[in-house]
N, C-alpha and C. Protein backbone atom coordinates (compact mmCIF):
# COMPACT_ATOMS: atom_id res chain seq x y z
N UNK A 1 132.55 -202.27 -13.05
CA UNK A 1 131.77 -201.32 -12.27
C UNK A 1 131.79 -199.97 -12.98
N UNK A 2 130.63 -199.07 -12.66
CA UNK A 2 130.80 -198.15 -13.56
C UNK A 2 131.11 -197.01 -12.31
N UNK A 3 131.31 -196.02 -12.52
CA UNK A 3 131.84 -194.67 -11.42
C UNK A 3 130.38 -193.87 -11.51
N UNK A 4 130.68 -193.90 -10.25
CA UNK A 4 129.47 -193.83 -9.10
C UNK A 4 129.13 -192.04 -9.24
N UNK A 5 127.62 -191.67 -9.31
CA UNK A 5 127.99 -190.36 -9.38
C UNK A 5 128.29 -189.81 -8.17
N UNK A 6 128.35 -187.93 -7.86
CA UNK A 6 129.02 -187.56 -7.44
C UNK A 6 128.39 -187.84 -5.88
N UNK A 7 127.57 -188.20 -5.54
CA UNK A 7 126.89 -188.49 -4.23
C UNK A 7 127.89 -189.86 -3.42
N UNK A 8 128.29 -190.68 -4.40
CA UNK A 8 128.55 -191.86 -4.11
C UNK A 8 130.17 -191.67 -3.99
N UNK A 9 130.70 -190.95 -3.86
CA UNK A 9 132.33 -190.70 -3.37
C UNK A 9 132.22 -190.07 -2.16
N UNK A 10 131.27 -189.42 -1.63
CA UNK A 10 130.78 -189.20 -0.81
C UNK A 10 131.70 -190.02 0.78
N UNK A 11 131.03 -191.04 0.68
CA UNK A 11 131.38 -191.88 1.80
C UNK A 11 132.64 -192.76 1.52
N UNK A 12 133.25 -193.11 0.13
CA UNK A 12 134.52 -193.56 0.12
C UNK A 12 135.31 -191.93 0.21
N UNK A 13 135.45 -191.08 0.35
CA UNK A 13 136.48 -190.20 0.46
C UNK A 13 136.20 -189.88 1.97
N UNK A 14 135.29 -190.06 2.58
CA UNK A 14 135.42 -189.82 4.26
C UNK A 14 136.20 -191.42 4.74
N UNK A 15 136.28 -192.40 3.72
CA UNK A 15 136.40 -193.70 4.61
C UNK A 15 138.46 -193.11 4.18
N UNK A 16 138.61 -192.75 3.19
CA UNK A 16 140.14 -192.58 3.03
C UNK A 16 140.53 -191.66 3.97
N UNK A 17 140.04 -191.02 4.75
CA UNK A 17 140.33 -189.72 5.73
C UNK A 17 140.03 -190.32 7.02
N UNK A 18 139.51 -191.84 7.07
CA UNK A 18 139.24 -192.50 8.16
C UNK A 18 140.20 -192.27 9.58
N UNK A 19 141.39 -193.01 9.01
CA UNK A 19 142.69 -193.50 9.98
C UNK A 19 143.09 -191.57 10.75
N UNK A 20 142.27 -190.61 10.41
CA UNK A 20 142.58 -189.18 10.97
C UNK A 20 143.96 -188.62 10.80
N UNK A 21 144.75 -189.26 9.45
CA UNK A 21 145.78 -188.18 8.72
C UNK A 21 145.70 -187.52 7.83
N UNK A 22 146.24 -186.42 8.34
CA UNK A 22 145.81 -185.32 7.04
C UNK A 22 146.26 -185.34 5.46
N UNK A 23 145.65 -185.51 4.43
CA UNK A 23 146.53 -185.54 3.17
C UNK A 23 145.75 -184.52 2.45
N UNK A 24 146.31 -184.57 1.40
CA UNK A 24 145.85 -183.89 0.09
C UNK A 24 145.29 -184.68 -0.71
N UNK A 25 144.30 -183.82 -1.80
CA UNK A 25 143.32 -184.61 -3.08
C UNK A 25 144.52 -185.69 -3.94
N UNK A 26 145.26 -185.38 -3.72
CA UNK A 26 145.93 -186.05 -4.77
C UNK A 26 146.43 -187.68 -4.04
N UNK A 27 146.62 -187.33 -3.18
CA UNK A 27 146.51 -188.49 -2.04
C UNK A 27 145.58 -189.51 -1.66
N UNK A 28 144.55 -188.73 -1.97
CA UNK A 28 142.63 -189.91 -1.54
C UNK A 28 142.57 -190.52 -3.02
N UNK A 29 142.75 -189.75 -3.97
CA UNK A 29 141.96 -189.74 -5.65
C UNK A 29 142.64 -191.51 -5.85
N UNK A 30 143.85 -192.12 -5.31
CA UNK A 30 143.97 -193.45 -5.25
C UNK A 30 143.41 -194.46 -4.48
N UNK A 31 142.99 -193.92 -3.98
CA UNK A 31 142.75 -194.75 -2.39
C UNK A 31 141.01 -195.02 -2.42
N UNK A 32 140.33 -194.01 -3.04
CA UNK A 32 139.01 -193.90 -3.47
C UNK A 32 138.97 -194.91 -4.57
N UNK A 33 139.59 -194.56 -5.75
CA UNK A 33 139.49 -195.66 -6.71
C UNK A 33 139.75 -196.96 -6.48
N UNK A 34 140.67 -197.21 -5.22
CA UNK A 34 140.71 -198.70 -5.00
C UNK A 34 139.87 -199.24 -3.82
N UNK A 35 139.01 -197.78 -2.80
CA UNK A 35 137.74 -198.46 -1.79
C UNK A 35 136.50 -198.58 -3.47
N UNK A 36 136.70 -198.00 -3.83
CA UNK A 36 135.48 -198.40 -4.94
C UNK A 36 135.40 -199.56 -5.95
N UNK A 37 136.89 -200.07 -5.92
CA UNK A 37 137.05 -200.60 -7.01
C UNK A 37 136.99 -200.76 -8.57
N UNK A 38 137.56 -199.42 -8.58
CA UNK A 38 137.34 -198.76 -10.39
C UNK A 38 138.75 -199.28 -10.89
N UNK A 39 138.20 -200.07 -11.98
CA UNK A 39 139.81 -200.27 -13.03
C UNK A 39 140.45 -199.05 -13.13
N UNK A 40 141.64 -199.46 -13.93
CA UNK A 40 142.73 -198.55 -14.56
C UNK A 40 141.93 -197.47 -15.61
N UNK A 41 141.14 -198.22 -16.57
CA UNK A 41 140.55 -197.13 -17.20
C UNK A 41 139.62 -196.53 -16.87
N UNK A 42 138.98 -197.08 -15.71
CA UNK A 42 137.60 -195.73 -15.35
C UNK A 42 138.47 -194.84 -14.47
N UNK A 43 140.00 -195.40 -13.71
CA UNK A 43 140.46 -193.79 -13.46
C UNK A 43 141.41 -192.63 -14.07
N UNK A 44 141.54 -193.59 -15.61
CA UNK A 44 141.57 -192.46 -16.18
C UNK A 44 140.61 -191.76 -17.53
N UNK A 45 139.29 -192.33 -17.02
CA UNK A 45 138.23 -191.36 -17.46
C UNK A 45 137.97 -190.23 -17.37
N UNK A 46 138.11 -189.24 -18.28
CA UNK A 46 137.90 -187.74 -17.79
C UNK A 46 136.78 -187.23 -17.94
N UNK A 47 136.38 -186.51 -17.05
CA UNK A 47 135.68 -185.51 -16.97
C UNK A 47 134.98 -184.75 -18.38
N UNK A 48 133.51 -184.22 -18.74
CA UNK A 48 133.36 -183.66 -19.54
C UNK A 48 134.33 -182.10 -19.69
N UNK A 49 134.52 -181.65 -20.98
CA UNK A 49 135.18 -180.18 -20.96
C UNK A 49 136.20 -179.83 -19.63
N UNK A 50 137.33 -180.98 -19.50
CA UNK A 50 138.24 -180.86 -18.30
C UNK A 50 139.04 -181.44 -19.01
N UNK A 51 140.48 -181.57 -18.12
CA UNK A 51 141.54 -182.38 -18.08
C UNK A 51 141.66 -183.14 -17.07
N UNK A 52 140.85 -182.87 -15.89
CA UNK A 52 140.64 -183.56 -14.79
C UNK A 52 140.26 -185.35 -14.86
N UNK A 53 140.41 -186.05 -14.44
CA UNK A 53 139.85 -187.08 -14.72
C UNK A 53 138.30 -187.26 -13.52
N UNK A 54 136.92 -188.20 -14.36
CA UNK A 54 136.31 -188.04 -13.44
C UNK A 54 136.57 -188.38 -12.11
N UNK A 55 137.45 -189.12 -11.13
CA UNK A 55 137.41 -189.22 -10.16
C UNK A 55 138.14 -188.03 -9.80
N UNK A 56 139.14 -187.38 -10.09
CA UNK A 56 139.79 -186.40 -9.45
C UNK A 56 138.62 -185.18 -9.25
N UNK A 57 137.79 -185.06 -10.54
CA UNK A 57 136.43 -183.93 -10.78
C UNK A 57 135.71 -184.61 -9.12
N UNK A 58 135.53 -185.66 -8.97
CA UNK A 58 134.15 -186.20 -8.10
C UNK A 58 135.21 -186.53 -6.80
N UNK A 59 136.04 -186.60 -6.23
CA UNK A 59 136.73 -186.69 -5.05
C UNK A 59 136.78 -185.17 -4.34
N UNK A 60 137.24 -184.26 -5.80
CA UNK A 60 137.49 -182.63 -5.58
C UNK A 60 136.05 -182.37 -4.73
N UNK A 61 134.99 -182.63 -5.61
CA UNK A 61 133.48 -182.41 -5.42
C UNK A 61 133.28 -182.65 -3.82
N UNK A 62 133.02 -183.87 -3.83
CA UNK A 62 132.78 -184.51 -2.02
C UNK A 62 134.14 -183.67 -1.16
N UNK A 63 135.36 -183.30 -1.42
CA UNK A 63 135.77 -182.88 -0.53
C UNK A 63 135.18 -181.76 -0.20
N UNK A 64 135.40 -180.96 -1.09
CA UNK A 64 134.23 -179.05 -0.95
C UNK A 64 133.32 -179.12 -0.11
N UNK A 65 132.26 -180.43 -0.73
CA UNK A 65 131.02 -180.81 0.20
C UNK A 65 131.38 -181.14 1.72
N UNK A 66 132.71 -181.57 1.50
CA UNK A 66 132.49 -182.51 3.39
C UNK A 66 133.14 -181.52 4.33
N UNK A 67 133.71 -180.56 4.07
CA UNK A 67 134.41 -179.66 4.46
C UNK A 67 133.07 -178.47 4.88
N UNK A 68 132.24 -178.04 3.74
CA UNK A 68 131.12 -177.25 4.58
C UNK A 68 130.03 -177.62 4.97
N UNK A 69 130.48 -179.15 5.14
CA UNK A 69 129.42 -179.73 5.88
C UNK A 69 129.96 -180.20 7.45
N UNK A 70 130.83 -179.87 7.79
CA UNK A 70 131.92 -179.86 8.75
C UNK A 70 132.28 -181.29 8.97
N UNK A 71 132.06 -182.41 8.36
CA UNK A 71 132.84 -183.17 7.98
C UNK A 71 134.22 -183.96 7.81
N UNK A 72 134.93 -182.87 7.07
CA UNK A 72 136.12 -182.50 7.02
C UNK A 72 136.84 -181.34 7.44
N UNK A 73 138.54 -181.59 7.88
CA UNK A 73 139.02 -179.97 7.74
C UNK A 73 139.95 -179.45 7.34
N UNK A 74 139.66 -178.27 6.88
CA UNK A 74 141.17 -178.01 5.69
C UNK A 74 142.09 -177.87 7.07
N UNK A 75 143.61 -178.08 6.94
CA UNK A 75 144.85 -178.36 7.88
C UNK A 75 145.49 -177.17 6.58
N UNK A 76 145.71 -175.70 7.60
CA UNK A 76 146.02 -174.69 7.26
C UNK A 76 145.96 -174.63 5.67
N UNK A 77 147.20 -174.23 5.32
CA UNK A 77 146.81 -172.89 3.38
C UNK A 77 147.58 -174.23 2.39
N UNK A 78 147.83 -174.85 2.97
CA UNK A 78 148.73 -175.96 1.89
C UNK A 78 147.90 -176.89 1.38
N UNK A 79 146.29 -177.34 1.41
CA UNK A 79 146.33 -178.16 0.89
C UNK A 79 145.46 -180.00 0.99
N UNK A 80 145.90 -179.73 2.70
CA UNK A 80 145.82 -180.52 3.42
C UNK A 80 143.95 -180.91 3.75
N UNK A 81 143.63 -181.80 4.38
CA UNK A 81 142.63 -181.54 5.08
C UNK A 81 142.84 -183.27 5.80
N UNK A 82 141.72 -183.30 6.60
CA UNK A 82 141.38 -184.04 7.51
C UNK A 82 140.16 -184.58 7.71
N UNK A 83 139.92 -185.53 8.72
CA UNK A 83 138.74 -185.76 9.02
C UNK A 83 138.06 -185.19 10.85
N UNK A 84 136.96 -184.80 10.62
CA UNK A 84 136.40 -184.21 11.92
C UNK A 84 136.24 -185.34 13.09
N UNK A 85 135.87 -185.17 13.73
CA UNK A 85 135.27 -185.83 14.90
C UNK A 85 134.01 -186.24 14.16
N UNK A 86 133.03 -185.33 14.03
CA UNK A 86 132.07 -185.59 13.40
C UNK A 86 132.01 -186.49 12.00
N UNK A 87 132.74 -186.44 11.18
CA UNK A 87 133.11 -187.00 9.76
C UNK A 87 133.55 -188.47 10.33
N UNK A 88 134.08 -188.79 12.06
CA UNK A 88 134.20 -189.98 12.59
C UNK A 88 133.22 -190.60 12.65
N UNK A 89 132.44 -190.02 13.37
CA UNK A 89 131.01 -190.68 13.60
C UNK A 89 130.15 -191.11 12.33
N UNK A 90 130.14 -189.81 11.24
CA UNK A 90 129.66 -190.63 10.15
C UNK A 90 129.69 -191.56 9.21
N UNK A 91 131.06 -191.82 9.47
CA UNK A 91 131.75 -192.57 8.27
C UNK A 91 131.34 -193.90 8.81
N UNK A 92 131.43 -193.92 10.19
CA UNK A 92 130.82 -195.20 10.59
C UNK A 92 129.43 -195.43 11.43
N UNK A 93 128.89 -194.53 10.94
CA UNK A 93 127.23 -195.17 10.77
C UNK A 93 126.53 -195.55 9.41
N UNK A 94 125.41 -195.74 9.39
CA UNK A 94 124.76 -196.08 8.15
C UNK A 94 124.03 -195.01 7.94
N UNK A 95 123.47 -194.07 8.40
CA UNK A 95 123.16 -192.62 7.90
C UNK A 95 123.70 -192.22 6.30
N UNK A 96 123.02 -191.71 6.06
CA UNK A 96 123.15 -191.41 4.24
C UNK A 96 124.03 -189.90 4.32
N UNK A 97 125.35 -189.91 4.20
CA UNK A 97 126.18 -189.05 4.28
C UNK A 97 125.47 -187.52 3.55
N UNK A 98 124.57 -187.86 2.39
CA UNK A 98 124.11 -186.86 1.98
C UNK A 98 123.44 -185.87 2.56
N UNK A 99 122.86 -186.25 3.53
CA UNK A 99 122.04 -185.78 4.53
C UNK A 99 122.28 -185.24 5.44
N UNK A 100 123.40 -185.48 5.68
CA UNK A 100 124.36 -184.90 7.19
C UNK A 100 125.01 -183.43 6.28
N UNK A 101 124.94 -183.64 5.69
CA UNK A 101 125.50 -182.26 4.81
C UNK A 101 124.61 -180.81 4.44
């Protein structure tokens, strides 16, 4: 499989924020690669002009997005975030997450 652009983490990083505990990026960036099913080496594919790898670049991305799309919510200065009420409802409809944003 090849890694999905940045639209398409979209809805696997709201499905890792599903169960409504709060974690950090560093926390989903596994959990995404294995709702997507990306080998070992597409997650550690990096990013153009980064050290980031692309999924950590494209998880970072959709979180920013789902967060001012109220989506998601940052859980105070550490780090954290969550999923909304709303980010409930979407994750489980068929609505094109892009759109709700």
């Amino acid at each position: 499989m090849t890694i999905p652009q940045r639209e398409g983490f979209l809805r696997p990083v709201l499905k890792a924020f599903s169960d409504g505990e709060p974690r950090t990026q560093k926390q989903i960036d596994p959990m995404v690669a294995k709702i997507l099913n990306l080998s070992n080496e597409e997650t550690k594919e990096l990013a153009m002009h980064s050290t980031q790898t692309l999924v950590e670049e494209r998880v970072a991305w959709s979180i920013f997005s789902l967060v001012r799309g109220g989506l998601l919510i940052k859980v105070g200065n550490n780090g954290y975030y969550k999923i909304s009420p709303a980010g409930l409802k979407a994750v489980n409809s068929t609505a094109n997450i892009n759109a709700l944003l």
